[in-house]
Protein backbone atom coordinates (compact mmCIF):
# COMPACT_ATOMS: atom_id res chain seq x y z
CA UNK A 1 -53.44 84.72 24.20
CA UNK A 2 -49.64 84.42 22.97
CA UNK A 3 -48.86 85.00 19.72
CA UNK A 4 -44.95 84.07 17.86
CA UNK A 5 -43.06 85.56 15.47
CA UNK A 6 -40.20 83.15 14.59
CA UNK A 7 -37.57 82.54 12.14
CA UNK A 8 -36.60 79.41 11.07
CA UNK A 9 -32.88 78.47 9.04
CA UNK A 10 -32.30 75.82 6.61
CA UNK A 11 -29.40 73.26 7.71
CA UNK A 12 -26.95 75.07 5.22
CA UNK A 13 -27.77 78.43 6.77
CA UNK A 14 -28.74 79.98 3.27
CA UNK A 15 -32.40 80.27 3.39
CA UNK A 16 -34.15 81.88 6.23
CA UNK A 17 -38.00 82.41 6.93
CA UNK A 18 -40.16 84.51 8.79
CA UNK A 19 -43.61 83.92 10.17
CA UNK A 20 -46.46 84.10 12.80
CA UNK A 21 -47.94 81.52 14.59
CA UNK A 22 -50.35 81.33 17.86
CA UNK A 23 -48.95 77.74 18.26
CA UNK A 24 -45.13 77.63 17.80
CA UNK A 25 -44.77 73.72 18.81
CA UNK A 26 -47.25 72.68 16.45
CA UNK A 27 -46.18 75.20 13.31
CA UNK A 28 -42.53 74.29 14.13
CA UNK A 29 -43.38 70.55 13.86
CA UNK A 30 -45.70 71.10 10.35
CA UNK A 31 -42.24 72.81 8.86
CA UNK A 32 -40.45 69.62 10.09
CA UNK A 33 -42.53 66.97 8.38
CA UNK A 34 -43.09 68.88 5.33
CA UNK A 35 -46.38 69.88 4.99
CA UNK A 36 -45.69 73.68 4.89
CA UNK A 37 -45.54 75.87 2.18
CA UNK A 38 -43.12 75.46 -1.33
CA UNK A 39 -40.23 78.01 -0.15
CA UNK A 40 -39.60 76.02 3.39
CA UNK A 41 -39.84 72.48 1.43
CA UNK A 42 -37.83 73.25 -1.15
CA UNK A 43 -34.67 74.42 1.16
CA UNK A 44 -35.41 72.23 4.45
CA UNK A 45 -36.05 75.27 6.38
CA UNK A 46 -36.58 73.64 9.90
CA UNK A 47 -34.60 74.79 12.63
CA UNK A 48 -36.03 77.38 14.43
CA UNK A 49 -33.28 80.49 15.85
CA UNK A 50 -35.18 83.15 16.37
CA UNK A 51 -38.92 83.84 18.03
CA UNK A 52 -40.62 86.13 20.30
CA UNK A 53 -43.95 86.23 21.71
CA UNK A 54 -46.77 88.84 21.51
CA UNK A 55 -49.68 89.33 23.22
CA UNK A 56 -51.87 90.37 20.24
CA UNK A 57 -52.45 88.82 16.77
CA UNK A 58 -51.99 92.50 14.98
CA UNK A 59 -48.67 93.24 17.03
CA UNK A 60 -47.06 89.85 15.59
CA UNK A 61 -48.31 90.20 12.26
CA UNK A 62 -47.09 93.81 12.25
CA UNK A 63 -43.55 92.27 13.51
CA UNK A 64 -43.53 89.64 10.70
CA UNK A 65 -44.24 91.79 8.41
CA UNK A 66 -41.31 94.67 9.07
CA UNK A 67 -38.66 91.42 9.43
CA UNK A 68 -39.39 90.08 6.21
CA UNK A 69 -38.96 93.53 4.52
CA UNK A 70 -35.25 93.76 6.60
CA UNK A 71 -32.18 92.90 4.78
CA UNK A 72 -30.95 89.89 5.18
CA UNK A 73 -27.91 91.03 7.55
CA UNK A 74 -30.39 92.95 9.51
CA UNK A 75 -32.00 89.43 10.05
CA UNK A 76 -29.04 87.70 11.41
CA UNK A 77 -28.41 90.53 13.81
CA UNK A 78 -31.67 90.19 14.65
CA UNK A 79 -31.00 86.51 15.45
CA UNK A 80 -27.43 86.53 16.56
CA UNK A 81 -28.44 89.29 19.41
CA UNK A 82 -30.34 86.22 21.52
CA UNK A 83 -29.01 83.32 19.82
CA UNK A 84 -24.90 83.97 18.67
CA UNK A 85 -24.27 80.55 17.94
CA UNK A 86 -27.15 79.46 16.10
CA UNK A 87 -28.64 76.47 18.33
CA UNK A 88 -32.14 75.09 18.06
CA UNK A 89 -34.62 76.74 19.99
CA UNK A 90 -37.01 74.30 19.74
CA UNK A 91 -36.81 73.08 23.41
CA UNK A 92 -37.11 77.03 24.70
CA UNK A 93 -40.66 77.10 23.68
CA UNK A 94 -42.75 78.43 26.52
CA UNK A 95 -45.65 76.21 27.02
């Protein structure tokens, strides 16, 4: 089973947000419509730059958990190192 850690960016580029998901399409679409938590409504976090897949549900968590406790500049390395200018990975999902 495949598990992603992602980060999503709001359309400004100020607000970013980590998570986990075993379904990336399907989280990536409940951010889009809204129904997500307060943080990602409140700044229209919805573009996804940033994800990689694990094999194991502790592994990602573990993951998630060390990137949210990064700086933020440590996060867009983190992003910029696969993705330098930003696009929407949305249509890289594997699946």
């Amino acid at each position: 089973m495949q598990y992603f850690v992602y980060i999503l960016v709001s359309a400004s580029g100020n607000a970013l947000y980590t998570g986990t998901t075993r379904d990336l399409r399907k989280r990536l679409h409940q951010h889009q419509v809204g129904i997500t938590g307060a943080h990602t409504q409140k700044y229209r976090i919805r573009k996804l730059v940033y994800f990689e897949v694990h094999g194991a549900l502790e592994a990602a968590l573990i993951r998630e958990r060390r990137i949210k406790r990064w700086k933020r500049e440590w996060k867009i390395e983190l992003i910029e190192s696969i993705n330098p200018g930003w696009r929407d990975l949305s249509v890289e999902i594997p699946y």
